[in-house]
N, C-alpha and C. Protein backbone atom coordinates (compact mmCIF):
# COMPACT_ATOMS: atom_id res chain seq x y z
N UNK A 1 0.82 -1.19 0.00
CA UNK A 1 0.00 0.00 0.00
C UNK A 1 0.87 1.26 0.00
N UNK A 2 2.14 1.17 0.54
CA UNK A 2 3.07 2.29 0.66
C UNK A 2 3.47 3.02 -0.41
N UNK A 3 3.75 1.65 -1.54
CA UNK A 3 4.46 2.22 -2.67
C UNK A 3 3.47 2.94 -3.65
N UNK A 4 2.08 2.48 -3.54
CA UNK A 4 0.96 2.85 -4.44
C UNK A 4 0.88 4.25 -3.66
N UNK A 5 0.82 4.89 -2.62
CA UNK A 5 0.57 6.02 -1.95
C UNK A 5 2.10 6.70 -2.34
N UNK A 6 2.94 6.23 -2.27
CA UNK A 6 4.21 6.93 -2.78
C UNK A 6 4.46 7.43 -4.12
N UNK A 7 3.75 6.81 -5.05
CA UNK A 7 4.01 6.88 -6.34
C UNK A 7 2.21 8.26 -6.80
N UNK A 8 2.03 8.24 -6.14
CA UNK A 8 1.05 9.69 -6.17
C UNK A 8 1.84 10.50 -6.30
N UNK A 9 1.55 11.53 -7.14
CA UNK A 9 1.94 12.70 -8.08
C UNK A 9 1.29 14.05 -7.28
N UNK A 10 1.99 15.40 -6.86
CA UNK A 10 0.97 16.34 -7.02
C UNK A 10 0.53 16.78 -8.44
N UNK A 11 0.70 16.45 -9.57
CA UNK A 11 -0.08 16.26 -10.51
C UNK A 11 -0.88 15.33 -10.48
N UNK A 12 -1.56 14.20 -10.28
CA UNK A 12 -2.09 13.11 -9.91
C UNK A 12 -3.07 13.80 -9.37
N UNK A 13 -2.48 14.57 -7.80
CA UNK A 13 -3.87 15.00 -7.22
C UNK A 13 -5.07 16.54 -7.38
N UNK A 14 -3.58 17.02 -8.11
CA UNK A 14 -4.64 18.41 -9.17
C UNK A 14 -5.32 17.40 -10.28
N UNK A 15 -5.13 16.95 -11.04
CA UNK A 15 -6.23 15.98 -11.95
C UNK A 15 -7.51 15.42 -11.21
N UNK A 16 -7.23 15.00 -10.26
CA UNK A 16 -8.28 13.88 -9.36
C UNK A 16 -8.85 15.49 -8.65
N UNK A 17 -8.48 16.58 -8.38
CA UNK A 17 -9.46 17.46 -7.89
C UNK A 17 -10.10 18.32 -9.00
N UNK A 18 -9.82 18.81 -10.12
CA UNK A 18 -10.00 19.15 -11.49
C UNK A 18 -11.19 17.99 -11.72
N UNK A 19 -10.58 17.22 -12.00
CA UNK A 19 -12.19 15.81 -12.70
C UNK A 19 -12.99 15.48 -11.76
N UNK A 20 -12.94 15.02 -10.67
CA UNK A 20 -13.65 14.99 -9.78
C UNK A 20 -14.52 15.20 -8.42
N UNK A 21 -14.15 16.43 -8.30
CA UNK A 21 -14.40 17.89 -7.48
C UNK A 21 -15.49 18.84 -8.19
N UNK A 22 -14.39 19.48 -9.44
CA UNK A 22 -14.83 21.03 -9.76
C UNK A 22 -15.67 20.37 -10.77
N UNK A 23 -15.32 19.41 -11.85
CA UNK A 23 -16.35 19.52 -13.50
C UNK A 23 -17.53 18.42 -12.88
N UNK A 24 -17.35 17.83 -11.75
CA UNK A 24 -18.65 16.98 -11.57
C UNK A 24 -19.85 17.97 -10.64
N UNK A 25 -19.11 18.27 -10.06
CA UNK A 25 -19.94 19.41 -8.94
C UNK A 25 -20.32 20.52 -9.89
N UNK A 26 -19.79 21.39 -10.79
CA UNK A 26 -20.12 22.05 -11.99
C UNK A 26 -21.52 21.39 -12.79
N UNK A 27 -20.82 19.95 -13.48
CA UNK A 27 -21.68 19.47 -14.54
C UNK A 27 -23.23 19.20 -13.86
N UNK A 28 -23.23 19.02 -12.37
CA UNK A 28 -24.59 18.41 -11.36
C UNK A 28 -25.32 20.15 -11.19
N UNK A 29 -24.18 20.75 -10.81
CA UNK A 29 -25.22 22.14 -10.78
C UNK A 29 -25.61 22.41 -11.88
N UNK A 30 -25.75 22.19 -13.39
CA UNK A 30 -25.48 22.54 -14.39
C UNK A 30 -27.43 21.60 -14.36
N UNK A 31 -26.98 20.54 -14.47
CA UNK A 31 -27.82 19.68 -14.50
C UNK A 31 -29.02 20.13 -13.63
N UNK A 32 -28.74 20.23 -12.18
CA UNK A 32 -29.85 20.69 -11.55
C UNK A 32 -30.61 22.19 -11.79
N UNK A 33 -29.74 22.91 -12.63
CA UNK A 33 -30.49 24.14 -12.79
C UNK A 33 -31.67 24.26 -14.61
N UNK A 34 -30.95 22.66 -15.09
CA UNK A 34 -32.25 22.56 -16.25
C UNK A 34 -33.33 22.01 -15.94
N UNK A 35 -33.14 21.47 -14.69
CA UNK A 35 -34.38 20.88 -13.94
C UNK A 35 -35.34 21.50 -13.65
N UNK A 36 -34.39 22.43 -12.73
CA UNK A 36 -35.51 23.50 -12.18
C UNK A 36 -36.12 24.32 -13.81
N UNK A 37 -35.39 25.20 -14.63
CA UNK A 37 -35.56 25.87 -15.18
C UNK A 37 -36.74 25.43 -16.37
N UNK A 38 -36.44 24.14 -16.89
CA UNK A 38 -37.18 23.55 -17.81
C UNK A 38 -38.04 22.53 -17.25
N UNK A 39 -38.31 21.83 -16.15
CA UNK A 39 -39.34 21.19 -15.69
C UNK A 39 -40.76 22.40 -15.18
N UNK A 40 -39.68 22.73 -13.92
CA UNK A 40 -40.60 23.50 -12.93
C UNK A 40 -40.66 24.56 -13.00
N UNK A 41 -40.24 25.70 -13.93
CA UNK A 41 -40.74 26.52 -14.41
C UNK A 41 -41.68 26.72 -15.38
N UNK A 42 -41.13 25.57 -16.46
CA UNK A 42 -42.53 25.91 -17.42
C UNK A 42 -43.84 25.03 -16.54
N UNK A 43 -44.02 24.27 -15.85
CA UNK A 43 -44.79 23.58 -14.91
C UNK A 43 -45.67 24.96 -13.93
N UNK A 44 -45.03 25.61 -13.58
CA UNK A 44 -45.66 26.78 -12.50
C UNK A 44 -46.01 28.11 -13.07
N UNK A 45 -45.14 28.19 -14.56
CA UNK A 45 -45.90 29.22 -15.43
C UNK A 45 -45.40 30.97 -14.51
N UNK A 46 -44.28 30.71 -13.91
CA UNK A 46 -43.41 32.03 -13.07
C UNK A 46 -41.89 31.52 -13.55
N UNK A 47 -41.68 33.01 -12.93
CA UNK A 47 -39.77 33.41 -13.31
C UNK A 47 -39.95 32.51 -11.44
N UNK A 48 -38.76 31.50 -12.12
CA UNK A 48 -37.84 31.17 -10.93
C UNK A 48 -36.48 31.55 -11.05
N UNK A 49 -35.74 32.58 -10.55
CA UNK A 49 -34.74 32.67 -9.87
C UNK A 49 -33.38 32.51 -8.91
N UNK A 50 -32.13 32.24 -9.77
CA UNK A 50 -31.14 32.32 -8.60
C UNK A 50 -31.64 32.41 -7.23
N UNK A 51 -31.37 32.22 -5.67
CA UNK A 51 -31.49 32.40 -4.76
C UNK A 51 -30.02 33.25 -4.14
N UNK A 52 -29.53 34.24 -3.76
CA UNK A 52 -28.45 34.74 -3.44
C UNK A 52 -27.56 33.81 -2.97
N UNK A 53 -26.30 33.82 -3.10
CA UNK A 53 -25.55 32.75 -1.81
C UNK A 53 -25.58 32.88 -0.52
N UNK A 54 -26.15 34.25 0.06
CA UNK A 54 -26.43 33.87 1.42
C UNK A 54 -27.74 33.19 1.71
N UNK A 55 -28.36 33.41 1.04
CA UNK A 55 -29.71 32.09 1.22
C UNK A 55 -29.24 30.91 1.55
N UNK A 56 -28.58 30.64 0.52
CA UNK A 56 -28.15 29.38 0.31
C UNK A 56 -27.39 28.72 1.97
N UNK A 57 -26.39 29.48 2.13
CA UNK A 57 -25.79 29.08 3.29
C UNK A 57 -26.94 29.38 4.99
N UNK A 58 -27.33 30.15 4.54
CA UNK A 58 -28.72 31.07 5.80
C UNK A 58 -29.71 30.17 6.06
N UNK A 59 -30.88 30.03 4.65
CA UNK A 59 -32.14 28.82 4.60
C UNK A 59 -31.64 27.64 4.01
N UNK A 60 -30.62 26.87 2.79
CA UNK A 60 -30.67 25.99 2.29
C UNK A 60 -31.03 26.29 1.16
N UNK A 61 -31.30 27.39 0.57
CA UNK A 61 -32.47 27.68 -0.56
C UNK A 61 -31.48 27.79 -1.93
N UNK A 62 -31.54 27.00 -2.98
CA UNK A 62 -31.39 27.47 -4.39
C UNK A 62 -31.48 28.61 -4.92
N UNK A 63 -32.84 28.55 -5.36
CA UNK A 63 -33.93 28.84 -6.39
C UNK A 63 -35.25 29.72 -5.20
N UNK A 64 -34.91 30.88 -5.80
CA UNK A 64 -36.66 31.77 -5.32
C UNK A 64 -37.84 32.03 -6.61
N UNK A 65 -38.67 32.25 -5.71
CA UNK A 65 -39.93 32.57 -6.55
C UNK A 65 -40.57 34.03 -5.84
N UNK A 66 -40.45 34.78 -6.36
CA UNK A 66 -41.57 36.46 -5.57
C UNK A 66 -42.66 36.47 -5.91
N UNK A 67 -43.42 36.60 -4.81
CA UNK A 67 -45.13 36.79 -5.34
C UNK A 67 -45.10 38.06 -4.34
N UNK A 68 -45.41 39.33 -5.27
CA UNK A 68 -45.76 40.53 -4.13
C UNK A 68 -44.90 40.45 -3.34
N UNK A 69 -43.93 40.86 -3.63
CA UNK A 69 -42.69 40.71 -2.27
C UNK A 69 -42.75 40.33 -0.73
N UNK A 70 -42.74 39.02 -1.33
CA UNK A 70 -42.60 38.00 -0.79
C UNK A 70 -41.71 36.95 -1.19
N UNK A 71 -41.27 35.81 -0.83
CA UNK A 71 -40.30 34.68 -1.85
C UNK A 71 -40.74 33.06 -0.86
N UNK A 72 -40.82 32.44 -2.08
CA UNK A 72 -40.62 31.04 -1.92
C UNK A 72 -39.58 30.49 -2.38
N UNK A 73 -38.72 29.79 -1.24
CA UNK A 73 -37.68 28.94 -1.41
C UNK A 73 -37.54 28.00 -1.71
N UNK A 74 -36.74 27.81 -2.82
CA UNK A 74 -36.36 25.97 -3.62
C UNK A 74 -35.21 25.68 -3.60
N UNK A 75 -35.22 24.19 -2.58
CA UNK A 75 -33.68 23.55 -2.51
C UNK A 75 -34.32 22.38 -3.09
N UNK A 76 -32.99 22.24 -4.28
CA UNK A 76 -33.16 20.83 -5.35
C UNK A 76 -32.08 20.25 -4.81
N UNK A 77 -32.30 18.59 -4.78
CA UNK A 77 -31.18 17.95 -4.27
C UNK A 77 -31.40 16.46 -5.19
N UNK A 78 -30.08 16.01 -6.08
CA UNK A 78 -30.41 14.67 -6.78
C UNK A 78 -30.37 13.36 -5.36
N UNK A 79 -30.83 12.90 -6.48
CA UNK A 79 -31.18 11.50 -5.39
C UNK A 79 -31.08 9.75 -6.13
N UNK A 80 -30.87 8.90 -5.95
CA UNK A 80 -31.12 7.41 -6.70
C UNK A 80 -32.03 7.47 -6.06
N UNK A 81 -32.68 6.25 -6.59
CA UNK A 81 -34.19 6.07 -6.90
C UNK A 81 -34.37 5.14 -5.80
N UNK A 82 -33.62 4.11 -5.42
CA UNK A 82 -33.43 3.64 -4.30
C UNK A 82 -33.30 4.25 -3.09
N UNK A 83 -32.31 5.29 -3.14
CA UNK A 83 -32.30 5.89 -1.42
C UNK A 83 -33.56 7.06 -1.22
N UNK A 84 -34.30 6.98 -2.27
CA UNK A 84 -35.37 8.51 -2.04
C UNK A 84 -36.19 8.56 -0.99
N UNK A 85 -36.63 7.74 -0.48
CA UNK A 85 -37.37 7.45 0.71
C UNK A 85 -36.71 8.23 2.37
N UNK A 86 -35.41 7.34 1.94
CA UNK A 86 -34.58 8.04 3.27
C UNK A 86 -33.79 9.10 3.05
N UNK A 87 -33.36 9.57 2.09
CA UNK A 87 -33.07 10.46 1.98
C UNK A 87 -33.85 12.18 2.11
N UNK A 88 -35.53 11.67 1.86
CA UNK A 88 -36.29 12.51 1.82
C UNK A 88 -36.38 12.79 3.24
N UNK A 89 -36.60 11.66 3.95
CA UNK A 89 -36.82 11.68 5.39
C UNK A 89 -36.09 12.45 5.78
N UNK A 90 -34.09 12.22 6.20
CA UNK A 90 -33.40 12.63 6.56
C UNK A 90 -33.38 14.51 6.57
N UNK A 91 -33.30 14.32 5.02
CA UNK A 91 -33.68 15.89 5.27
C UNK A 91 -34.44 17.08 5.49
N UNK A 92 -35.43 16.50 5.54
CA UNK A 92 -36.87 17.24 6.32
C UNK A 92 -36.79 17.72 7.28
N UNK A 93 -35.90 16.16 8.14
CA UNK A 93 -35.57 16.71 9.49
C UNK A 93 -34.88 17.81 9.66
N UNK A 94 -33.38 18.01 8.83
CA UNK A 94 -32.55 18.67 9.38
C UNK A 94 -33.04 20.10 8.48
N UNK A 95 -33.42 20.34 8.13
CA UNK A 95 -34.56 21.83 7.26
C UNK A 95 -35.02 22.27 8.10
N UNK A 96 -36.13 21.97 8.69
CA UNK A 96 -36.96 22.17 9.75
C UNK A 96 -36.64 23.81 10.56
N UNK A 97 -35.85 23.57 10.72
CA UNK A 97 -35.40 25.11 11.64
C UNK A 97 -35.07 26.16 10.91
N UNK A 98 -34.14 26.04 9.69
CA UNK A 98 -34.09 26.97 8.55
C UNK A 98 -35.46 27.63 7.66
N UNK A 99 -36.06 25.95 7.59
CA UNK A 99 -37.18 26.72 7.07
C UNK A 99 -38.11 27.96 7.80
N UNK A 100 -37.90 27.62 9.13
CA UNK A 100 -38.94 28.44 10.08
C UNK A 100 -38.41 30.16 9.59
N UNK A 101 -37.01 29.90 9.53
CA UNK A 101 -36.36 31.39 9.57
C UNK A 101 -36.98 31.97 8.34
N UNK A 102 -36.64 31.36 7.29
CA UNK A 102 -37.02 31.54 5.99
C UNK A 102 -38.99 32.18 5.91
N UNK A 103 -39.48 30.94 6.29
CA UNK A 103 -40.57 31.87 6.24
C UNK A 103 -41.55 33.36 7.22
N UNK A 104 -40.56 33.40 8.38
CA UNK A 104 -40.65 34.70 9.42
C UNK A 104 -40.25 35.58 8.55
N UNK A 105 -38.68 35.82 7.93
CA UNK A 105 -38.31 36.95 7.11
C UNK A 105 -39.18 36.73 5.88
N UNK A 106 -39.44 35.98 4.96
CA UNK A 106 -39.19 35.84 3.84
C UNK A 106 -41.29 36.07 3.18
N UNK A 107 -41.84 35.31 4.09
CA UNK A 107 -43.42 34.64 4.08
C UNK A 107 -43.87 33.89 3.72
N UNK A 108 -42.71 33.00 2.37
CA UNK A 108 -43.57 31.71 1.81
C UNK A 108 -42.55 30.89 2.60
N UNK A 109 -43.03 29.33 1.56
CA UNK A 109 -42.48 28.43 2.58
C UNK A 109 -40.99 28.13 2.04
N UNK A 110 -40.43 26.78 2.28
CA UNK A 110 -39.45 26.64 1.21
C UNK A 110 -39.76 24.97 0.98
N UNK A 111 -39.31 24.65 -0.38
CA UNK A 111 -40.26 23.75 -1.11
C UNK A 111 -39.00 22.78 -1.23
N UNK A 112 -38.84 21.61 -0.97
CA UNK A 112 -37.52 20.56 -1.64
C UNK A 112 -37.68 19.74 -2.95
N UNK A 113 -36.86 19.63 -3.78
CA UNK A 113 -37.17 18.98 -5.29
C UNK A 113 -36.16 17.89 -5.29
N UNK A 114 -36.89 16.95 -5.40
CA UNK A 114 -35.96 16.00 -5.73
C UNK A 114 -35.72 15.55 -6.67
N UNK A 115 -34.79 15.37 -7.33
CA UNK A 115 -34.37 14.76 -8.86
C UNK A 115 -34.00 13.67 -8.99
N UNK A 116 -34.25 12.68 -10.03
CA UNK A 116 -33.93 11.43 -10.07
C UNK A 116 -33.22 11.26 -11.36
N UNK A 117 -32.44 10.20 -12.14
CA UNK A 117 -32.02 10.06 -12.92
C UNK A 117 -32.89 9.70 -14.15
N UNK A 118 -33.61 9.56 -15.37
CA UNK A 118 -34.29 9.08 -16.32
C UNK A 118 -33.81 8.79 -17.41
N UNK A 119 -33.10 7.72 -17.86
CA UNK A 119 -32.38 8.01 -19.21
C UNK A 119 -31.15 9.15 -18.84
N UNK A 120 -31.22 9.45 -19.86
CA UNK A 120 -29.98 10.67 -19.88
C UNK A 120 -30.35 12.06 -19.48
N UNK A 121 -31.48 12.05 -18.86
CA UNK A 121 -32.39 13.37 -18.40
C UNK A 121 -32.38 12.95 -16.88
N UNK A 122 -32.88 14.32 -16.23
CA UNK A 122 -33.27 14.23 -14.50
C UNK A 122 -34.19 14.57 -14.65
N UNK A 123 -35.35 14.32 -13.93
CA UNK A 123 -36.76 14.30 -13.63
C UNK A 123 -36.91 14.77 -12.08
N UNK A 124 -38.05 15.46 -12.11
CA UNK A 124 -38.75 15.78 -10.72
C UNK A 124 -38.78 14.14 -10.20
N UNK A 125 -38.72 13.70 -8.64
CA UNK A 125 -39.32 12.48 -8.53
C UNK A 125 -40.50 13.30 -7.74
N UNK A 126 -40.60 13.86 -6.58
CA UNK A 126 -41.55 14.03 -5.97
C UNK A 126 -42.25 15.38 -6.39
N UNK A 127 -42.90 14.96 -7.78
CA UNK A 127 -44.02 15.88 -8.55
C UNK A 127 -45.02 16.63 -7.71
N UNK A 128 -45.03 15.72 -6.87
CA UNK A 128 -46.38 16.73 -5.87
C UNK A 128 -46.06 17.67 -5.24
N UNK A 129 -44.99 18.40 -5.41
CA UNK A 129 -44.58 19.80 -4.70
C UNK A 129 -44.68 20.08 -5.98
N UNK A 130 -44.64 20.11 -6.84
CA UNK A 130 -45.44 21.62 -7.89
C UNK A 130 -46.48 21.57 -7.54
N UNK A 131 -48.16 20.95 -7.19
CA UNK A 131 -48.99 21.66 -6.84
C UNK A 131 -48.89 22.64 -5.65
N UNK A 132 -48.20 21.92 -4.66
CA UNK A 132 -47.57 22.57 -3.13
C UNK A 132 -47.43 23.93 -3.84
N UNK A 133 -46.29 23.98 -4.89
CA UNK A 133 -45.95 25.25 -4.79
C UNK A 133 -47.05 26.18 -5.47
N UNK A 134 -47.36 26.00 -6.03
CA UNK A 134 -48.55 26.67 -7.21
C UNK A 134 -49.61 26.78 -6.05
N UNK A 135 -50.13 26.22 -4.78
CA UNK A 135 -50.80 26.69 -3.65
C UNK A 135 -50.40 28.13 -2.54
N UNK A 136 -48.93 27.85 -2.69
CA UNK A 136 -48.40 28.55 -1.86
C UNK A 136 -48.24 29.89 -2.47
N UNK A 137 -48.03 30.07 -4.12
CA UNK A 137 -48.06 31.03 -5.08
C UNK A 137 -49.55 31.28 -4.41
N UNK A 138 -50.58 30.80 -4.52
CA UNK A 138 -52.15 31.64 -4.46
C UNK A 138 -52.13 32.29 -3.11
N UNK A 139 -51.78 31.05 -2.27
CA UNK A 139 -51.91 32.05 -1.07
C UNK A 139 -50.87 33.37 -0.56
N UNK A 140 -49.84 33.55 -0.97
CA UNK A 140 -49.35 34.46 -0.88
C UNK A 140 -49.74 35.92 -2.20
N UNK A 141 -50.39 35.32 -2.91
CA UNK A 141 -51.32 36.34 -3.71
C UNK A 141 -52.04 36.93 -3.00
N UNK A 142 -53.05 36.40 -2.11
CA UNK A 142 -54.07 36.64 -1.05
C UNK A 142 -54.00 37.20 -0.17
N UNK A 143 -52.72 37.25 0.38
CA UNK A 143 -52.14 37.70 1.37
C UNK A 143 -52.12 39.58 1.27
């Protein structure tokens, strides 16, 4: 095992952080933002939006939506089709408190998307948060 760890390159490990760091984490955000943009936008029939990076680090949030200044928050997260169950679980839990913040400042809620693999495309898996959200659009109309 010594000599295989010895014979590592710091070229070796700029390549292995270059390919598998920056262009996969790139190519997935890349991916997750045609999701949002071309599923669930033309689906909700509104401009969805960047979310600032302090959102991001603050609520969890992606992707906003403004109704009457106001915003609904969207964190997309891929998933296999196998772990979606627990994975959904898991993170509900740990949201929970962000979201609260999010909707005191903010007024809507914040919505999670999960993506699954389809062929060579990603898909919504849990479709039933576009009606969620398209509810939460009316009622913050109302408001």
């Amino acid at each position: 095992m010594k000599a295989e760890i010895d014979e590592i390159t710091e070229e070796d490990c700029i390549k292995y952080v270059i390919e598998l760091v920056i262009n996969k984490t790139y190519e997935g955000y890349v991916t997750e933002k045609k999701t949002i943009y071309e599923q669930l936008e033309s689906e909700l029939k509104v401009k969805i939006k960047p979310a600032p990076d302090e959102w991001d680090r603050t609520y969890n949030v992606d992707f906003l939506i403004e109704v009457d200044n106001k915003y609904i928050g969207i964190q997309i997260k891929p998933i296999t089709f196998e772990h979606a169950p627990q994975y959904i679980q898991k993170w509900g839990k740990v949201h929970s408190l962000t979201e609260q913040k999010f909707m005191k400042k903010h007024g809507g809620k914040v919505f999670y998307i999960y993506s699954i693999k389809d062929g060579n495309k990603r898909k919504i898996y849990n479709s039933e948060v576009i009606e969620e959200i398209k509810q939460e659009i009316e009622k913050l109309k109302r408001q």
